[in-house]
Protein backbone atom coordinates (compact mmCIF):
# COMPACT_ATOMS: atom_id res chain seq x y z
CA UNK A 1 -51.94 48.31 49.77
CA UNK A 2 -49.75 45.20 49.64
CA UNK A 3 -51.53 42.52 48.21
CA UNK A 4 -49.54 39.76 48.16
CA UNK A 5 -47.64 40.29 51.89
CA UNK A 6 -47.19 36.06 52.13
CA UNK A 7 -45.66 35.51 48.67
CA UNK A 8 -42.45 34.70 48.28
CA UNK A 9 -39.61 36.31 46.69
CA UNK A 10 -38.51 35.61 43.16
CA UNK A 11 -35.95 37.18 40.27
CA UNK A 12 -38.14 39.40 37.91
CA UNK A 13 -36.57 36.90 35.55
CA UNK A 14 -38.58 34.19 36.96
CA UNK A 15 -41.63 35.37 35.35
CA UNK A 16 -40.11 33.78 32.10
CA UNK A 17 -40.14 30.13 33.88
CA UNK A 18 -42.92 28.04 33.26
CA UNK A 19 -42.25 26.68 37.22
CA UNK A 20 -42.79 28.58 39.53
CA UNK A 21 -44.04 28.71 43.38
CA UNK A 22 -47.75 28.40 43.67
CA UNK A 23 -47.52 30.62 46.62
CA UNK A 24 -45.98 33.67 44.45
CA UNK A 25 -49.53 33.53 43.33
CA UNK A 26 -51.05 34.16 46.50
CA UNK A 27 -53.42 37.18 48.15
CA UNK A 28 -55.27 37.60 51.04
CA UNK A 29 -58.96 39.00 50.18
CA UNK A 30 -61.60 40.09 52.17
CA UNK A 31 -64.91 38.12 52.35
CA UNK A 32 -66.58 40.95 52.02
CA UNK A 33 -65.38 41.14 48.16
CA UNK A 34 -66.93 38.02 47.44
CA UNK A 35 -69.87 38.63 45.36
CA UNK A 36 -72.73 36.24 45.68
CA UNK A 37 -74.94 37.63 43.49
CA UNK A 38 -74.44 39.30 40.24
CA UNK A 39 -74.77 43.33 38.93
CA UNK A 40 -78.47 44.28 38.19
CA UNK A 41 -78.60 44.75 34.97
CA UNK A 42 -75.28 42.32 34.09
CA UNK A 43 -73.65 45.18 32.35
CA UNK A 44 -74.17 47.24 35.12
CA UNK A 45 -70.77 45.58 36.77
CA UNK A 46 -67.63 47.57 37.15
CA UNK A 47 -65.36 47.11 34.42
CA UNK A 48 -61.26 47.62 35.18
CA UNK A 49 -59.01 48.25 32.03
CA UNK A 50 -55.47 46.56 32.51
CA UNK A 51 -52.57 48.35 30.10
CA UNK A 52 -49.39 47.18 31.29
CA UNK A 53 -47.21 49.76 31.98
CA UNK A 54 -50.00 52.58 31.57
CA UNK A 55 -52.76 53.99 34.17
CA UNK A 56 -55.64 51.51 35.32
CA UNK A 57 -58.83 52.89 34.52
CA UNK A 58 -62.34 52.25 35.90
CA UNK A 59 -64.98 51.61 33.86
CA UNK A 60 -68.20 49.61 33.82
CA UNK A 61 -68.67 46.43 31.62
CA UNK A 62 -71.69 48.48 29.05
CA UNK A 63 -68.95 50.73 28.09
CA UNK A 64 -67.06 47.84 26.46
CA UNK A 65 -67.74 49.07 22.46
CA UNK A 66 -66.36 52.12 23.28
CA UNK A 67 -63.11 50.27 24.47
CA UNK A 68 -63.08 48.62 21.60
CA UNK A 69 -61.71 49.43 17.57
CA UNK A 70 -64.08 49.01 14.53
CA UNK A 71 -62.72 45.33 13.11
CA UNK A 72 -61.73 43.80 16.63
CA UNK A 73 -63.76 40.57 17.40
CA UNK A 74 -65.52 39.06 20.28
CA UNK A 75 -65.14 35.27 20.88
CA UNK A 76 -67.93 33.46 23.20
CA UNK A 77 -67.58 30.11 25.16
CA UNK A 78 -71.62 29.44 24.35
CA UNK A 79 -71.61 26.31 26.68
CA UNK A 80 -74.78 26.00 28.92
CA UNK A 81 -74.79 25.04 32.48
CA UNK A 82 -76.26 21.81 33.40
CA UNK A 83 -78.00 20.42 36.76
CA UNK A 84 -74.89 18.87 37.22
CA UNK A 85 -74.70 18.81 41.45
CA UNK A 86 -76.42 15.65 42.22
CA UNK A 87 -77.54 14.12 45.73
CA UNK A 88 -77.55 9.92 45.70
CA UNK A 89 -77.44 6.97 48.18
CA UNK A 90 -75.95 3.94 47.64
CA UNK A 91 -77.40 0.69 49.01
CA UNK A 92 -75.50 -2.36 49.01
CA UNK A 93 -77.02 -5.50 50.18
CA UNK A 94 -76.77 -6.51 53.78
CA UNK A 95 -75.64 -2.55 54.23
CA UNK A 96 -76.81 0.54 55.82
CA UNK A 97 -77.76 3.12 53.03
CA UNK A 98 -74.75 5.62 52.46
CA UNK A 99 -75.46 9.13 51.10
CA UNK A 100 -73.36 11.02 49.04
CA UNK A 101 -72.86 14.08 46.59
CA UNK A 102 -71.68 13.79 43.45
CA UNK A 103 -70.91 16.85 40.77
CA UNK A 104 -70.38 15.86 37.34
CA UNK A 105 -67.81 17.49 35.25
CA UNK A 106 -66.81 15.44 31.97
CA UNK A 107 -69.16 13.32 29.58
CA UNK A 108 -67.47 10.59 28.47
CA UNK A 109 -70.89 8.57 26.65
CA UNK A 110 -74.42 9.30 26.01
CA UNK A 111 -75.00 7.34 29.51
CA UNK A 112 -71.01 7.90 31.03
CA UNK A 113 -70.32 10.29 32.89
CA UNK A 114 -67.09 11.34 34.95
CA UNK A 115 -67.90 13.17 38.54
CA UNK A 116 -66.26 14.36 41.92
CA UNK A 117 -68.05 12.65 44.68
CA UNK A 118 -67.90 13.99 48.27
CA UNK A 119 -67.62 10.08 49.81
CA UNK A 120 -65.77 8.35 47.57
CA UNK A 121 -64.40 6.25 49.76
CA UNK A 122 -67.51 4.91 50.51
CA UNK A 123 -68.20 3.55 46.88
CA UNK A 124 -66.62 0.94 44.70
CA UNK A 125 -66.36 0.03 41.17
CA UNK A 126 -70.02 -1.74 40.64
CA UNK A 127 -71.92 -0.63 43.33
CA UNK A 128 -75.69 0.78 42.38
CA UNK A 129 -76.41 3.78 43.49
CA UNK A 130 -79.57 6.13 42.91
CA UNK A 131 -79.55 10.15 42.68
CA UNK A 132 -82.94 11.58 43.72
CA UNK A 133 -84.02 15.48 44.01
CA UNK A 134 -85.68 17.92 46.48
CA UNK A 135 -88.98 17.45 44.81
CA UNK A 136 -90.97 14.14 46.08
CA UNK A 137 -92.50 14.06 42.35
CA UNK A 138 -89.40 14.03 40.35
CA UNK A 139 -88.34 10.17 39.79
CA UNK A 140 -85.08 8.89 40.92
CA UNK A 141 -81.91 8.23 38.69
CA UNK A 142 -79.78 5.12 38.59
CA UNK A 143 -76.48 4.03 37.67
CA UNK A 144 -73.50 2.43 38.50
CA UNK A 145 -70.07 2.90 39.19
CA UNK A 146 -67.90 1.89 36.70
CA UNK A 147 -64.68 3.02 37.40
CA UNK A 148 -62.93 5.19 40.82
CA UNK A 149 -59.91 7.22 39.49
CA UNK A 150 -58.01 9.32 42.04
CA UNK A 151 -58.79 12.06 44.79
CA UNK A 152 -62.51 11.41 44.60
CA UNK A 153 -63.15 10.93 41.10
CA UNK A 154 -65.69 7.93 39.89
CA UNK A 155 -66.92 7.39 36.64
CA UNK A 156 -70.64 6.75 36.21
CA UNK A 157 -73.04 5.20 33.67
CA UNK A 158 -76.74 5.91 34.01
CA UNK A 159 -79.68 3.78 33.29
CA UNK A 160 -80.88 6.26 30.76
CA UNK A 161 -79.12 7.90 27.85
CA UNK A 162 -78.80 10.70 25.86
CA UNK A 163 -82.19 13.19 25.90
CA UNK A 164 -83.74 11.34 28.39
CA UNK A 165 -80.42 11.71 30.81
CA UNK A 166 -80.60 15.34 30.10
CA UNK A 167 -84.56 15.76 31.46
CA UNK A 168 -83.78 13.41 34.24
CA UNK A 169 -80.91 15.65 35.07
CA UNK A 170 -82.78 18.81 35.14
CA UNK A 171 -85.40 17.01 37.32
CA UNK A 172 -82.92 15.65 40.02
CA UNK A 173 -79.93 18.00 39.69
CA UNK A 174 -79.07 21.57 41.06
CA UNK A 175 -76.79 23.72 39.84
CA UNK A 176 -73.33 23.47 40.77
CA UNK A 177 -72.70 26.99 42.54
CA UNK A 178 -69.13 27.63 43.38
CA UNK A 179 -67.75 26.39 46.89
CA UNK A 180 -67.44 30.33 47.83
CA UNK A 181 -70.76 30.95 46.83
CA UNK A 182 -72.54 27.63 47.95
CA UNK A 183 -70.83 27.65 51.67
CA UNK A 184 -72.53 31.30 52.00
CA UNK A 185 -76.20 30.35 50.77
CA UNK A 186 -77.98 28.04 49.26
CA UNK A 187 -79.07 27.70 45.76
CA UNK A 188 -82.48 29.39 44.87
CA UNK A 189 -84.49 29.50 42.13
CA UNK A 190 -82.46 32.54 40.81
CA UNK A 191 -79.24 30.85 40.11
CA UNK A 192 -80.57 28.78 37.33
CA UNK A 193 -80.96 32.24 35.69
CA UNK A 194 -78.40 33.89 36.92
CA UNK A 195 -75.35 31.56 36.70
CA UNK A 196 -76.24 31.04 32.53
CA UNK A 197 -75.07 33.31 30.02
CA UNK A 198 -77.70 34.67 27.49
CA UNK A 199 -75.91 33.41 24.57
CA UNK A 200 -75.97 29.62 25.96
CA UNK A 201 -76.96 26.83 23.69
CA UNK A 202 -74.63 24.42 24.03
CA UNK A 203 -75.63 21.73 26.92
CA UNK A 204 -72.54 20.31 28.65
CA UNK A 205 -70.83 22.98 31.59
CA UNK A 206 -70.83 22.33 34.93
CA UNK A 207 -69.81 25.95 35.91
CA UNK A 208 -70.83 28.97 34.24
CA UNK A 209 -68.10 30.60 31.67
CA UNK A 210 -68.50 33.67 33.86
CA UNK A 211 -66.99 37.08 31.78
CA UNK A 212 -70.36 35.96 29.54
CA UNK A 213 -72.54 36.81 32.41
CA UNK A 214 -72.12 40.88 32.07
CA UNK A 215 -73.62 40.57 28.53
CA UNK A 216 -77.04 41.56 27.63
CA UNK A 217 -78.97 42.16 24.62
CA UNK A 218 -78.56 46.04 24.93
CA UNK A 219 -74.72 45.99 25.56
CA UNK A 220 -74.68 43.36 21.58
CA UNK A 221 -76.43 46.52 20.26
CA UNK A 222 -74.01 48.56 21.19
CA UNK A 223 -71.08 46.07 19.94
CA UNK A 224 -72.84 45.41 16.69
CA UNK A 225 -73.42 49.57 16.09
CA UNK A 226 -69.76 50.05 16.46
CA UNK A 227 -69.00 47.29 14.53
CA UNK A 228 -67.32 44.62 16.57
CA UNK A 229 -67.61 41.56 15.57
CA UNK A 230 -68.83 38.19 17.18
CA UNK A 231 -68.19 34.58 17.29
CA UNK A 232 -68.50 31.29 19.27
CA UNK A 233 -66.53 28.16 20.52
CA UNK A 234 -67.89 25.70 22.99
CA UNK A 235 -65.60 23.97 26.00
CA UNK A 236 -67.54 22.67 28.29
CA UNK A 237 -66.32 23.70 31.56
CA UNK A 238 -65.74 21.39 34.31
CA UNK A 239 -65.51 21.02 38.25
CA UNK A 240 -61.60 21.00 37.97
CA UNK A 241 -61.82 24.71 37.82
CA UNK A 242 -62.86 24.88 41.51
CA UNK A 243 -59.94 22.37 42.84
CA UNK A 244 -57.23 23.61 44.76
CA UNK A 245 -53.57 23.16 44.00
CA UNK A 246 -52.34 21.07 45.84
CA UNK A 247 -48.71 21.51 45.00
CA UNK A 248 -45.99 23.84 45.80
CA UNK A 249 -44.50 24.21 42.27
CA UNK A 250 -46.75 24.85 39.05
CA UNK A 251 -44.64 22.35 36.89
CA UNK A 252 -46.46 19.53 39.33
CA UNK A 253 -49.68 20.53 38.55
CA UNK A 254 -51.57 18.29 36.25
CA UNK A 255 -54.78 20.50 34.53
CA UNK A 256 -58.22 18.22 33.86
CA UNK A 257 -59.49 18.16 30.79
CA UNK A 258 -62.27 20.03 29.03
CA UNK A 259 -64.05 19.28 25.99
CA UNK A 260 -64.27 21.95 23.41
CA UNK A 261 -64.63 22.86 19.91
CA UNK A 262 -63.76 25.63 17.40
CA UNK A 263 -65.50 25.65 13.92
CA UNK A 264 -63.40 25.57 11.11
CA UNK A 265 -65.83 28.69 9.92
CA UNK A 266 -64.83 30.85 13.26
CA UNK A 267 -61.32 29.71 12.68
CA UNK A 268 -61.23 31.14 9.07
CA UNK A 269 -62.96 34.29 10.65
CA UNK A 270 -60.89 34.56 13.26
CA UNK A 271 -57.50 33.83 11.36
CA UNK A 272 -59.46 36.83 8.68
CA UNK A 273 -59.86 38.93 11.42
CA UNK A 274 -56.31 39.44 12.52
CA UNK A 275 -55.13 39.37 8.57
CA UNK A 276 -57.30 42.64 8.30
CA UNK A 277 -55.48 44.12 11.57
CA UNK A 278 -58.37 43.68 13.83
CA UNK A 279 -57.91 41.84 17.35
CA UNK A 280 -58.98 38.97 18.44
CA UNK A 281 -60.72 39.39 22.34
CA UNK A 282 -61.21 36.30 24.27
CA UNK A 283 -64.52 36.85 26.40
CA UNK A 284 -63.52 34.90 29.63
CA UNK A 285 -60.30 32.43 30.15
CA UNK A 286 -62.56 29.24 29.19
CA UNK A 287 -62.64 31.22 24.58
CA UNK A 288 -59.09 32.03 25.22
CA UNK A 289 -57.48 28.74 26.45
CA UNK A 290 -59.68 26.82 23.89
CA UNK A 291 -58.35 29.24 21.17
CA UNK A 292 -54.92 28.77 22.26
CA UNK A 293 -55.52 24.78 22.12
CA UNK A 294 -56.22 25.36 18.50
CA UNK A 295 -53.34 28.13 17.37
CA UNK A 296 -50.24 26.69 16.38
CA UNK A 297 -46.76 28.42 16.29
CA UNK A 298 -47.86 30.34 13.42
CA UNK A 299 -50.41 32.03 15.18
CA UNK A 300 -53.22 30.43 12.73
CA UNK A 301 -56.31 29.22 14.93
CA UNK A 302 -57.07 26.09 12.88
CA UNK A 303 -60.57 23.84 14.05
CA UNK A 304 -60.03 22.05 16.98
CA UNK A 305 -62.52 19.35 18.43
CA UNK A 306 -61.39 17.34 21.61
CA UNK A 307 -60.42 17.62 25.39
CA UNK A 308 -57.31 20.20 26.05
CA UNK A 309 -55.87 20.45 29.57
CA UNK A 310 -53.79 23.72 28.73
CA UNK A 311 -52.03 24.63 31.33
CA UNK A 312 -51.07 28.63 30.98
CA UNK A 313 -48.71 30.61 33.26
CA UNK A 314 -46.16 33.32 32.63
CA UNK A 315 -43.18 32.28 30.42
CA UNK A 316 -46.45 31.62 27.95
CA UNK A 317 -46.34 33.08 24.30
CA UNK A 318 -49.72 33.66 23.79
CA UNK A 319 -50.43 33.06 20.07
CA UNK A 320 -54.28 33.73 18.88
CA UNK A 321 -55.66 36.34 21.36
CA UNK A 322 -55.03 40.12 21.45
CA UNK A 323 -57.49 41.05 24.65
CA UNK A 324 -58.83 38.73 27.33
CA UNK A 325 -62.20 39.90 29.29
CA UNK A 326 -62.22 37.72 32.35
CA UNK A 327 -63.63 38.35 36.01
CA UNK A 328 -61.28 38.90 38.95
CA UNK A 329 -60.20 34.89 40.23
CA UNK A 330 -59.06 32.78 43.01
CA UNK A 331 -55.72 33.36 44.52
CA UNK A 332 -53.32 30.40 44.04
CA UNK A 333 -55.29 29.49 41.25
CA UNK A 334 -54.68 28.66 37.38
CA UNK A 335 -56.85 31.42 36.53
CA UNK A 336 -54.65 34.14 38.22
CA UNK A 337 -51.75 32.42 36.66
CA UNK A 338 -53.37 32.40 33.32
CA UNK A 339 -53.91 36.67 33.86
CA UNK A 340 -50.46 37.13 35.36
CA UNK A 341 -49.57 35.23 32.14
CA UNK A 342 -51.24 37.06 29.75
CA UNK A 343 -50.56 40.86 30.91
CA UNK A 344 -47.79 40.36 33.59
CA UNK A 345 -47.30 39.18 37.52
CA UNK A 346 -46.51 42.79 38.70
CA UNK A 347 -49.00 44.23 36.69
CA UNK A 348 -51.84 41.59 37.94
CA UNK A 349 -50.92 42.09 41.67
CA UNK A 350 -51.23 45.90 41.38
CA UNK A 351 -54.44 45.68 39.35
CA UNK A 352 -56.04 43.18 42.09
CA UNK A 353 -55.05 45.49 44.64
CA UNK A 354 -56.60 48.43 43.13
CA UNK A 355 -59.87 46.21 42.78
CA UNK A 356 -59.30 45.55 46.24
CA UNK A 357 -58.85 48.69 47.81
CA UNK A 358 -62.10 50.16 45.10
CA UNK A 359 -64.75 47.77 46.51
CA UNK A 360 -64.75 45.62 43.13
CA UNK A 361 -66.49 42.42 43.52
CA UNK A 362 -64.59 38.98 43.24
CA UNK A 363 -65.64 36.00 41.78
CA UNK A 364 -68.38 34.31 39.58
CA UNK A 365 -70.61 37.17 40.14
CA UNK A 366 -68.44 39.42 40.39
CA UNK A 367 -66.96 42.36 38.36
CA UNK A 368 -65.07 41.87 35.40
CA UNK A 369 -61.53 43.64 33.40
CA UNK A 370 -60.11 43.86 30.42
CA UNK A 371 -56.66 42.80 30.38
CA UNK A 372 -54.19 44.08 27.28
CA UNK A 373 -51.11 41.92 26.56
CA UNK A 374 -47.72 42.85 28.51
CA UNK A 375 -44.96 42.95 25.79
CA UNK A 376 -43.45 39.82 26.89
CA UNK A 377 -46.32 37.81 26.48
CA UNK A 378 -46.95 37.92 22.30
CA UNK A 379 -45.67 35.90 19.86
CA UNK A 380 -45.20 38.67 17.29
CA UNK A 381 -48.40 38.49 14.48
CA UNK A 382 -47.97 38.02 11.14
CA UNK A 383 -49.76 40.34 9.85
């Protein structure tokens, strides 16, 4: 099939250009591929092994040890998911109430927080406003505006801080569930479950970092007997994720930040790893553009703590990861530029038609791949 029948045409040698036309990056999917639940058991979902220039091959993500070498290591965003969709009314003085939704996406303070709110416009910097959830038991949450950025961004500080933000967040809040998912159904009691890795720990994510979700306990037995290894990083994914570009060349796109953080123990593991000829695999694009933050031209991952707004697309040298797990994405999106990146345009366009045309499911809760590095995309190790 043709996948990408609206793109425009481009010079195979504009795949070495950091800009580029967002609409090269296009597809046309069917709804039908949208998955809006996940596999059952999570490593139960199809599996697609990208080799540039070689055969695809169709697999299922609980074979992944057996794609994998003795010495090769895992690396796992362990953010959690928070309660971070929020329903609130404002009432000025004198004014009829106003109702709006507001998602979080960046913590700025133990009581600041940055969000998208669907009604911006109807807000301004010092108004009071007061979130409240579907339960009639669960006690309301204040705060006040403090700041309104751009395209529907306001930054928040709540009455309460800290811990006691955190519970009154997982009384009032829902979980963010992607626009594709959310404008098909409504959130249940399932997705709390569901859209959460079972490595999680670290609180913070307002969307889930998704390749995690096809792990179980039996598929890390299977990992550990074959003796891959594993690790952890933390960014704390936000809302920008879900925007859509709203440009018609990627060198106007500005990225939003994410918070992260890379150990300086899993960077001297990692950095180890490679040294002994072992690869490094990025479990989802969340690990591998926080490990990329941290790498420097040298290919050393060194420990990184901060916001990065790493912005990948093909031209990139990718310097600290050898294999990239990630779930099939958006079209027009960063995260298809980031694969098209990482193991080639051509390559990505006939690997999404393959998923395509094979009944894979797209998405959050959808199937998954494992993408190997196109030639052009390495900066040579030093090993």
């Amino acid at each position: 099939m043709t996948l990408f029948p609206k793109a425009v045409a481009f010079r195979a040698a504009s795949c070495l250009c950091r800009d580029m036309q967002v609409s090269a990056f296009d597809f046309e999917l069917p709804p039908e591929r949208i998955a809006l639940r996940p596999a059952v058991p999570r490593d139960a979902s199809r599996l697609l092994v990208v080799r540039p220039g070689e055969p695809l091959e169709d697999r299922h993500a609980r074979d992944l040890a057996e794609l994998l070498l003795p010495g090769d290591a895992l690396v796992f965003n362990d953010t959690k998911v928070i309660p971070a969709q929020l329903e609130g009314r404002r009432g000025r003085s004198g004014a009829e109430p106003v109702r709006f939704s507001a998602t979080l996406h960046m913590r700025e303070a133990a009581d600041r927080w940055r969000a998208f709110v669907k009604g911006a416009r109807k807000l301004r910097a010092g108004d009071r406003v007061t979130f409240f959830g579907a339960d009639a038991a669960a006690s309301d949450l204040g705060a006040k505006v403090a700041e309104k950025g751009e395209d529907g961004e306001i930054t928040l500080v709540f009455d309460c801080a800290g811990p006691d933000l955190d519970m009154a967040l997982m009384a009032v809040g829902h979980i963010p569930l992607p626009p594709y998912i959310a404008a098909r159904r409504a959130e249940d009691e399932h997705d709390r479950a569901d859209y959460q890795t079972v490595y999680a720990r670290e609180s913070g994510a307002v969307a889930a970092p998704t390749a995690g979700l096809h792990f179980t306990p039996e598929l890390f037995d299977r990992l550990d007997a074959r003796g891959i290894g594993r690790h952890f990083v933390t960014l704390h994914v936000g809302a920008g994720t879900f925007l859509p570009m709203k440009v018609d060349d990627t060198e106007d796109h500005k990225m939003h930040s994410e918070v992260g953080h890379v150990s300086a123990e899993t960077a001297d593991a990692l950095n180890a790893v490679r040294a002994r000829g072992g690869r490094v695999v990025a479990v989802g694009t969340t690990s591998l553009r926080l490990l990329e933050s941290a790498a420097g031209d040298d290919g050393l991952i060194r420990p990184f703590a901060g916001a990065t707004d790493i912005f990948i697309t093909p031209g990139y040298r990718f310097r600290a990861v050898d294999l990239l797990m990630t779930n099939f994405h958006l079209p027009k999106s960063t995260l298809f530029m980031l694969v098209s990146a990482f193991s080639g345009l051509d390559t990505m366009r006939a690997a999404y038609g393959h998923a395509i045309t094979n009944g894979y499911r797209f998405y959050s809760y959808g199937d998954t791949s494992l993408l190997h590095p196109s030639r052009e995309s390495r900066l040579p190790r030093k090993d």
